[in-house]
N, C-alpha and C. Protein backbone atom coordinates (compact mmCIF):
# COMPACT_ATOMS: atom_id res chain seq x y z
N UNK A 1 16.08 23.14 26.41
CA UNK A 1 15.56 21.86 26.82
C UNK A 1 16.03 20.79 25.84
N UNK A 2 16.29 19.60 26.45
CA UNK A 2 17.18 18.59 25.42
C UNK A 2 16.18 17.73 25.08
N UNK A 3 16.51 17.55 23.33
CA UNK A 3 15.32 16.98 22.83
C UNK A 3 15.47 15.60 22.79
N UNK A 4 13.85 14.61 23.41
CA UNK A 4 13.99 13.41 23.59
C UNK A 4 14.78 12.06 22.27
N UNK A 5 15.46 11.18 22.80
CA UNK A 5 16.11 10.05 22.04
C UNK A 5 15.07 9.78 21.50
N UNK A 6 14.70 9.33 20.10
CA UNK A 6 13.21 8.45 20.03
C UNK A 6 13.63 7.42 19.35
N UNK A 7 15.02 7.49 18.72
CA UNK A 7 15.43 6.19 18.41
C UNK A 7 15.78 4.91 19.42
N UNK A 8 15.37 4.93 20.26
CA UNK A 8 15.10 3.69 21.00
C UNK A 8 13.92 3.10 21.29
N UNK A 9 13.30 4.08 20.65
CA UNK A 9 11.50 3.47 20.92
C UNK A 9 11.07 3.17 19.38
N UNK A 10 11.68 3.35 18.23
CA UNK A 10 11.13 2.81 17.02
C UNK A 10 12.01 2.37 16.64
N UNK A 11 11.95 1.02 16.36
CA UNK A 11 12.93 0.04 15.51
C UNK A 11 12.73 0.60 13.94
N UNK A 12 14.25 0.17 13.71
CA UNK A 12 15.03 0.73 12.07
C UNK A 12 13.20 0.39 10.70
N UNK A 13 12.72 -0.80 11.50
CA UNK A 13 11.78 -0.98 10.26
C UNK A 13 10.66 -0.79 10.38
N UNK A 14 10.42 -0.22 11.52
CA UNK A 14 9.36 0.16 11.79
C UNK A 14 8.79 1.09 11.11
N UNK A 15 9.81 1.89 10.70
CA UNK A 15 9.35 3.64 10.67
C UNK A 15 10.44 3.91 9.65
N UNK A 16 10.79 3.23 8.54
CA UNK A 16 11.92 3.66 7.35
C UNK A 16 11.33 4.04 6.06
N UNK A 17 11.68 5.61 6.67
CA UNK A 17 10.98 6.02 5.16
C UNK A 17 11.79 6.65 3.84
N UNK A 18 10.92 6.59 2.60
CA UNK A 18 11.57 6.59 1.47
C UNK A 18 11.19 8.03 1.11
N UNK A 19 11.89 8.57 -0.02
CA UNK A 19 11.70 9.22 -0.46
C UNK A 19 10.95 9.35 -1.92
N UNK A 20 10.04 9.57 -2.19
CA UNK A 20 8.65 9.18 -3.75
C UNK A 20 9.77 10.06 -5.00
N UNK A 21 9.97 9.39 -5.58
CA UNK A 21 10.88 10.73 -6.49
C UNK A 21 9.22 11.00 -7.55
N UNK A 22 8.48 10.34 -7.44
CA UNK A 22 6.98 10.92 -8.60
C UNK A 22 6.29 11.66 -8.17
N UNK A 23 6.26 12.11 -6.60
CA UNK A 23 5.07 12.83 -5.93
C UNK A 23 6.04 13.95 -5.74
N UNK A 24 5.36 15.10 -5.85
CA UNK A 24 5.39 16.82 -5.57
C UNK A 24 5.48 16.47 -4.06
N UNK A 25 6.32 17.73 -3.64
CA UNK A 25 6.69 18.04 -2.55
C UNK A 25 7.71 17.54 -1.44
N UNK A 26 8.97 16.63 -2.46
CA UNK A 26 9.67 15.83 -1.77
C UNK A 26 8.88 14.38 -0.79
N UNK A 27 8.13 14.09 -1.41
CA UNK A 27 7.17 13.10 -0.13
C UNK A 27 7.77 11.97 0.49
N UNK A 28 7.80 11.82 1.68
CA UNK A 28 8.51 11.03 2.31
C UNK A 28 7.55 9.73 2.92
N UNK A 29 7.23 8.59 2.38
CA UNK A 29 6.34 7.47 2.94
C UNK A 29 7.19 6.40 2.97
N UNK A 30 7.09 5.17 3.77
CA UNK A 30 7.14 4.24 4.35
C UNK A 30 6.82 3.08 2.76
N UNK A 31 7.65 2.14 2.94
CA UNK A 31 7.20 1.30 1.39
C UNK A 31 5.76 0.66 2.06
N UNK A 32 5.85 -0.11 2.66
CA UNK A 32 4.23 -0.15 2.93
C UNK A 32 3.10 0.77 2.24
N UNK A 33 3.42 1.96 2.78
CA UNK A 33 2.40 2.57 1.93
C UNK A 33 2.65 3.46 0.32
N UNK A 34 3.77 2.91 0.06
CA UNK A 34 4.07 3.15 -1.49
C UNK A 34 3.16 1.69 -1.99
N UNK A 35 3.91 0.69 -1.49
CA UNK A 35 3.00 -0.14 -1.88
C UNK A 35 1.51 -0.27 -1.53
N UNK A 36 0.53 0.33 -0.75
CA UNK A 36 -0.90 0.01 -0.77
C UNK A 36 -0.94 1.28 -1.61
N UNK A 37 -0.42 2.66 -1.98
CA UNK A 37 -0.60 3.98 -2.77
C UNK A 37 -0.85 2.68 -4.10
N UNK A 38 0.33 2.17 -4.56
CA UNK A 38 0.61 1.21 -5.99
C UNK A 38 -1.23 0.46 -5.64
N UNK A 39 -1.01 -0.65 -5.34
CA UNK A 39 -2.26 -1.38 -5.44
C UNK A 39 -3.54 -0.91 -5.41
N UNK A 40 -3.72 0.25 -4.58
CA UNK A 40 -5.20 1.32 -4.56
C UNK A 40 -4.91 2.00 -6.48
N UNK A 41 -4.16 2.37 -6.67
CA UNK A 41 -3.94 2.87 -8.15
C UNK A 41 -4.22 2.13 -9.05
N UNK A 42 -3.83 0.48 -8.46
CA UNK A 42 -4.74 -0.59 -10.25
C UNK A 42 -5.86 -0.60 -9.75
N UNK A 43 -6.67 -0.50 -8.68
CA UNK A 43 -8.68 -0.17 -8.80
C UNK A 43 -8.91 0.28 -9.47
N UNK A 44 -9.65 0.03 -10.11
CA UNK A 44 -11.14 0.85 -10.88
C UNK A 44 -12.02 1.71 -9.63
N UNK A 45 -11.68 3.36 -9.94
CA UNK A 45 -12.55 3.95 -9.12
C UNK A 45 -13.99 3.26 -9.11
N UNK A 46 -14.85 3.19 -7.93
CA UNK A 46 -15.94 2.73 -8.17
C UNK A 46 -17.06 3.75 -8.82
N UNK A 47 -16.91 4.79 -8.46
CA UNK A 47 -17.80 6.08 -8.57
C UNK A 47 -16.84 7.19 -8.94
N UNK A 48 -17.70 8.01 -9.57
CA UNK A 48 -17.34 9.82 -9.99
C UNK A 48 -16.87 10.46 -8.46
N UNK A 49 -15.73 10.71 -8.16
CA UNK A 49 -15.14 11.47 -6.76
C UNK A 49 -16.55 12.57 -6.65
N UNK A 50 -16.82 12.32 -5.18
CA UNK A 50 -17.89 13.11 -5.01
C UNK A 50 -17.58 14.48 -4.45
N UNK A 51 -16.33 14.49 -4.08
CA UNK A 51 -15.68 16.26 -3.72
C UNK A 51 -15.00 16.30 -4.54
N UNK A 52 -13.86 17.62 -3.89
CA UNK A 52 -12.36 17.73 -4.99
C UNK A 52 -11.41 16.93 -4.18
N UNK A 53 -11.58 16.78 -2.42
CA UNK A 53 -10.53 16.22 -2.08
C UNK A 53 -10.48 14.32 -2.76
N UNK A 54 -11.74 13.68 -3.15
CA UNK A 54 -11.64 12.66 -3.45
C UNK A 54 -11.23 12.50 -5.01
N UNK A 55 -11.31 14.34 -5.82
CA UNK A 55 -10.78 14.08 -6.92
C UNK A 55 -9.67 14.17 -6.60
N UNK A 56 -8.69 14.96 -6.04
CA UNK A 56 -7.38 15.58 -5.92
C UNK A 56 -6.39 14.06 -5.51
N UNK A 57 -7.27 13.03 -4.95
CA UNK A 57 -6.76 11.98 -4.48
C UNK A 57 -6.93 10.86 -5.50
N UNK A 58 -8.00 10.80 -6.54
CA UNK A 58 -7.67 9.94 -7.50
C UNK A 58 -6.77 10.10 -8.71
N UNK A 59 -6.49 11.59 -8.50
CA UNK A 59 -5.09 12.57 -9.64
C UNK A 59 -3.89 12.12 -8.84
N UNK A 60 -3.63 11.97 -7.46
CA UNK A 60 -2.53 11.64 -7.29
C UNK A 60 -2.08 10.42 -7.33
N UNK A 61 -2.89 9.52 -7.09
CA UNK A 61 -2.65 7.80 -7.69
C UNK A 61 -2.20 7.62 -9.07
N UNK A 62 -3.09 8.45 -10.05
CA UNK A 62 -2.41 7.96 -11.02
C UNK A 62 -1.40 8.10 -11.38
N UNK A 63 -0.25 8.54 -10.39
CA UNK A 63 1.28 8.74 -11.29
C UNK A 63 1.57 7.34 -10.33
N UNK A 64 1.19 7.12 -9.48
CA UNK A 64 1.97 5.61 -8.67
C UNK A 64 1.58 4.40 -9.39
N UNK A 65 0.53 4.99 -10.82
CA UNK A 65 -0.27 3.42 -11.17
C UNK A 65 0.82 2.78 -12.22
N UNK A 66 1.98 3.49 -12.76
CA UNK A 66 3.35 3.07 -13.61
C UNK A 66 4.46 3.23 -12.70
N UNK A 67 4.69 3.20 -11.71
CA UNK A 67 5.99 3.17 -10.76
C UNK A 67 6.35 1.91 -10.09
N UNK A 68 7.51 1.35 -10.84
CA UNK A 68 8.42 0.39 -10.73
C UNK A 68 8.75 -0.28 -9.26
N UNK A 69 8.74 1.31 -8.31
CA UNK A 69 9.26 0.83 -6.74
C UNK A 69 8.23 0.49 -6.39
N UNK A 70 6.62 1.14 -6.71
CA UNK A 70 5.35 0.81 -6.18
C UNK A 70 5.16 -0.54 -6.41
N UNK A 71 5.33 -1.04 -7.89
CA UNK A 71 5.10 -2.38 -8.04
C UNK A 71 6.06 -3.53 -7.28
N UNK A 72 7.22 -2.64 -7.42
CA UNK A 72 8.15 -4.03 -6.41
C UNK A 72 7.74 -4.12 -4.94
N UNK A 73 7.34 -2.96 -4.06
CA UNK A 73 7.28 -3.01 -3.02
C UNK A 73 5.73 -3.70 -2.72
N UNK A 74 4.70 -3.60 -3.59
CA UNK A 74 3.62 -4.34 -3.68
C UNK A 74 3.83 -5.63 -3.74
N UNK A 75 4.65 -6.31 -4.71
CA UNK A 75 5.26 -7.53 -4.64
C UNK A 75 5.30 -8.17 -3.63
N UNK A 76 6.52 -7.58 -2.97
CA UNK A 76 7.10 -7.87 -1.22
C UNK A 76 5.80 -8.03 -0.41
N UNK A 77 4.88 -7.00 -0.60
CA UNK A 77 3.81 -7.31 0.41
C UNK A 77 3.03 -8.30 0.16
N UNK A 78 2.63 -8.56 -0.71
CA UNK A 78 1.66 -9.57 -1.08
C UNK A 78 2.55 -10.73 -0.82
N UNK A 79 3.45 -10.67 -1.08
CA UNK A 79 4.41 -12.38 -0.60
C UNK A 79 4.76 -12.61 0.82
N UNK A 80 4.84 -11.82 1.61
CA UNK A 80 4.20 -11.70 3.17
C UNK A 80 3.45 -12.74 3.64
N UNK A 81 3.64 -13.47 4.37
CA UNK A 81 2.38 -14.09 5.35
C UNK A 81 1.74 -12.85 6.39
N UNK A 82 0.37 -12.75 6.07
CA UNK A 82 -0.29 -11.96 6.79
C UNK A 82 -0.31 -12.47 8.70
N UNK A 83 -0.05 -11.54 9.19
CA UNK A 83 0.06 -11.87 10.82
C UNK A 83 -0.63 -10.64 11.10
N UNK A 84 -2.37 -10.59 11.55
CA UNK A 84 -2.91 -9.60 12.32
C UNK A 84 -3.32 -7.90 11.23
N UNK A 85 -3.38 -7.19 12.17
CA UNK A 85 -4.13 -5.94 11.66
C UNK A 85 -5.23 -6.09 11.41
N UNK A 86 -5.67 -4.81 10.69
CA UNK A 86 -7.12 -4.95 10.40
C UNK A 86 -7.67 -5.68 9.45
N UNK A 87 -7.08 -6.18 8.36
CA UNK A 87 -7.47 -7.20 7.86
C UNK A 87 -7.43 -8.33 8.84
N UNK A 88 -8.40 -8.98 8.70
CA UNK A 88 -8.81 -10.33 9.09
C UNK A 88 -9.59 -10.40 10.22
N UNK A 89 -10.67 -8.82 10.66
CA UNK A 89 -11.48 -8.69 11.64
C UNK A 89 -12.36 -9.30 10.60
N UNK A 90 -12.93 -9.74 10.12
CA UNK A 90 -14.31 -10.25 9.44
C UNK A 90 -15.09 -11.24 9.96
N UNK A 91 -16.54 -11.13 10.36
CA UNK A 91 -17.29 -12.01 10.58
C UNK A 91 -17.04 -13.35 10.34
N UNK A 92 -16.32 -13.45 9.16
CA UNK A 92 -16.46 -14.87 8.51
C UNK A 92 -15.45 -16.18 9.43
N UNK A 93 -14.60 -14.94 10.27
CA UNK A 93 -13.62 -15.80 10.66
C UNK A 93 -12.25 -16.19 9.86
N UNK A 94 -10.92 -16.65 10.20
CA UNK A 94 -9.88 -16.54 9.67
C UNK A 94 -9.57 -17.20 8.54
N UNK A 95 -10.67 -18.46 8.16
CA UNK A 95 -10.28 -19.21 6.90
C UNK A 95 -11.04 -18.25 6.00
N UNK A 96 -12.04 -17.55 5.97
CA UNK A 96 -12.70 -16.60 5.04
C UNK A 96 -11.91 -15.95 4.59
N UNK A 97 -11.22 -15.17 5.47
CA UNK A 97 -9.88 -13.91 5.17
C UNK A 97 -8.80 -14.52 4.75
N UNK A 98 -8.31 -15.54 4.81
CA UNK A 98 -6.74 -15.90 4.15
C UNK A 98 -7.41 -16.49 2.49
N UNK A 99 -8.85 -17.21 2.87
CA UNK A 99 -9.18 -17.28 1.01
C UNK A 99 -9.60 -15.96 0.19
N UNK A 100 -10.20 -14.71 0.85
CA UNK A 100 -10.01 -13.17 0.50
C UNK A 100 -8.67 -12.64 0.04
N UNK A 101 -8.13 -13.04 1.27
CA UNK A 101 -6.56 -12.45 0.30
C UNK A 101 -5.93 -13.15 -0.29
N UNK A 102 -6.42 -14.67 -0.50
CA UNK A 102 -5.54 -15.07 -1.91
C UNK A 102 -6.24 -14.99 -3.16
N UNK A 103 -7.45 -14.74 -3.10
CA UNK A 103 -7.85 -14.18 -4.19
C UNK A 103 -7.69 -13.04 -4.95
N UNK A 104 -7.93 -11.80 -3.59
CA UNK A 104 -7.38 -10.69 -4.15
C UNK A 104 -5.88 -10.73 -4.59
N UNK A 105 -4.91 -11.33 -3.70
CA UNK A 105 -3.79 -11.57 -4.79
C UNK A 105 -3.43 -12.31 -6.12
N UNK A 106 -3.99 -13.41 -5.93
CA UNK A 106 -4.19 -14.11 -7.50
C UNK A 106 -4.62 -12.90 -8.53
N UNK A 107 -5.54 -12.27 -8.33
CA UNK A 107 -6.58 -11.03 -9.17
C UNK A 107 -5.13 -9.94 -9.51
N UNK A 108 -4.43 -9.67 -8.52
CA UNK A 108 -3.26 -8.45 -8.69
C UNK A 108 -2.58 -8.73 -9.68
N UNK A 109 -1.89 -10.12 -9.35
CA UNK A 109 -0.75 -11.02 -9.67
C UNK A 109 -0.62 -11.35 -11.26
N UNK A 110 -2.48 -11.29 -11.74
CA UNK A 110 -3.05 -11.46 -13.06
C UNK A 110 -2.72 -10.42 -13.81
N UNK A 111 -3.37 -9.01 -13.22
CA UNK A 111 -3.53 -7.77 -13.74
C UNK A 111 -1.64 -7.54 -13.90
N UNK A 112 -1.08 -7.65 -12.66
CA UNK A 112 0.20 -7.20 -12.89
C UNK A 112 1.12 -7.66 -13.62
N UNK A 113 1.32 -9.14 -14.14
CA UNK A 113 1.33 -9.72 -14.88
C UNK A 113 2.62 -10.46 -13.57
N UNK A 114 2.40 -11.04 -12.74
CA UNK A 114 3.25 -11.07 -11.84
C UNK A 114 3.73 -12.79 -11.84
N UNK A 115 4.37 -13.48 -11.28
CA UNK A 115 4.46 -15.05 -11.57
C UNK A 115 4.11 -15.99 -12.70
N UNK A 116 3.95 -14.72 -14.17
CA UNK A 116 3.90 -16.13 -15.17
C UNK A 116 5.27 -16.59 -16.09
């Protein structure tokens, strides 16, 4: 049986993924989520991981919290004009959420030492 084309149904950027050279197991993600892996890694856990899978998941951030591609590709995103997703369902309405995320970016931008 001949296996379906699917490159005509996902555009080149849709779906271009990288290869992590810091993560075990050859890991293959999308910079998008190298970059939200990077930015979830400068949080301050809020709490003690209450399983192992939420420990096993704050051990694997910390190798993305010093990675160069994480920080550049974080960059790129945050310099984005936001268009849609789940950010910006909030009660408050759309001027609430674009002053949310320029705060939270100003806050990154600080920590990362980014535009001074």
């Amino acid at each position: 049986m001949p296996k379906p084309d699917r490159s005509k149904h996902i555009s080149k950027g849709d779906l271009e993924l990288i290869r992590c050279e810091r993560q075990p197991g050859n890991l293959r993600i999308t910079r998008r989520a190298c970059a939200l892996r990077y930015l979830r890694s400068t949080k301050t856990p809020s709490a003690f991981p209450k399983n192992d899978f939420e420990m096993a998941h704050e051990l694997g951030l910390q190798i993305c919290r010093s990675c160069p591609r994480g920080r550049l590709y974080a960059e790129e995103l945050l310099s984005q004009p936001y268009h849609g997703g789940r950010r910006g369902h909030h009660s408050q309405g759309r001027e609430a959420c674009s002053t949310a995320d320029s705060v939270k970016r100003a806050g990154f931008e600080a920590r990362a030492g980014i535009g001074q």
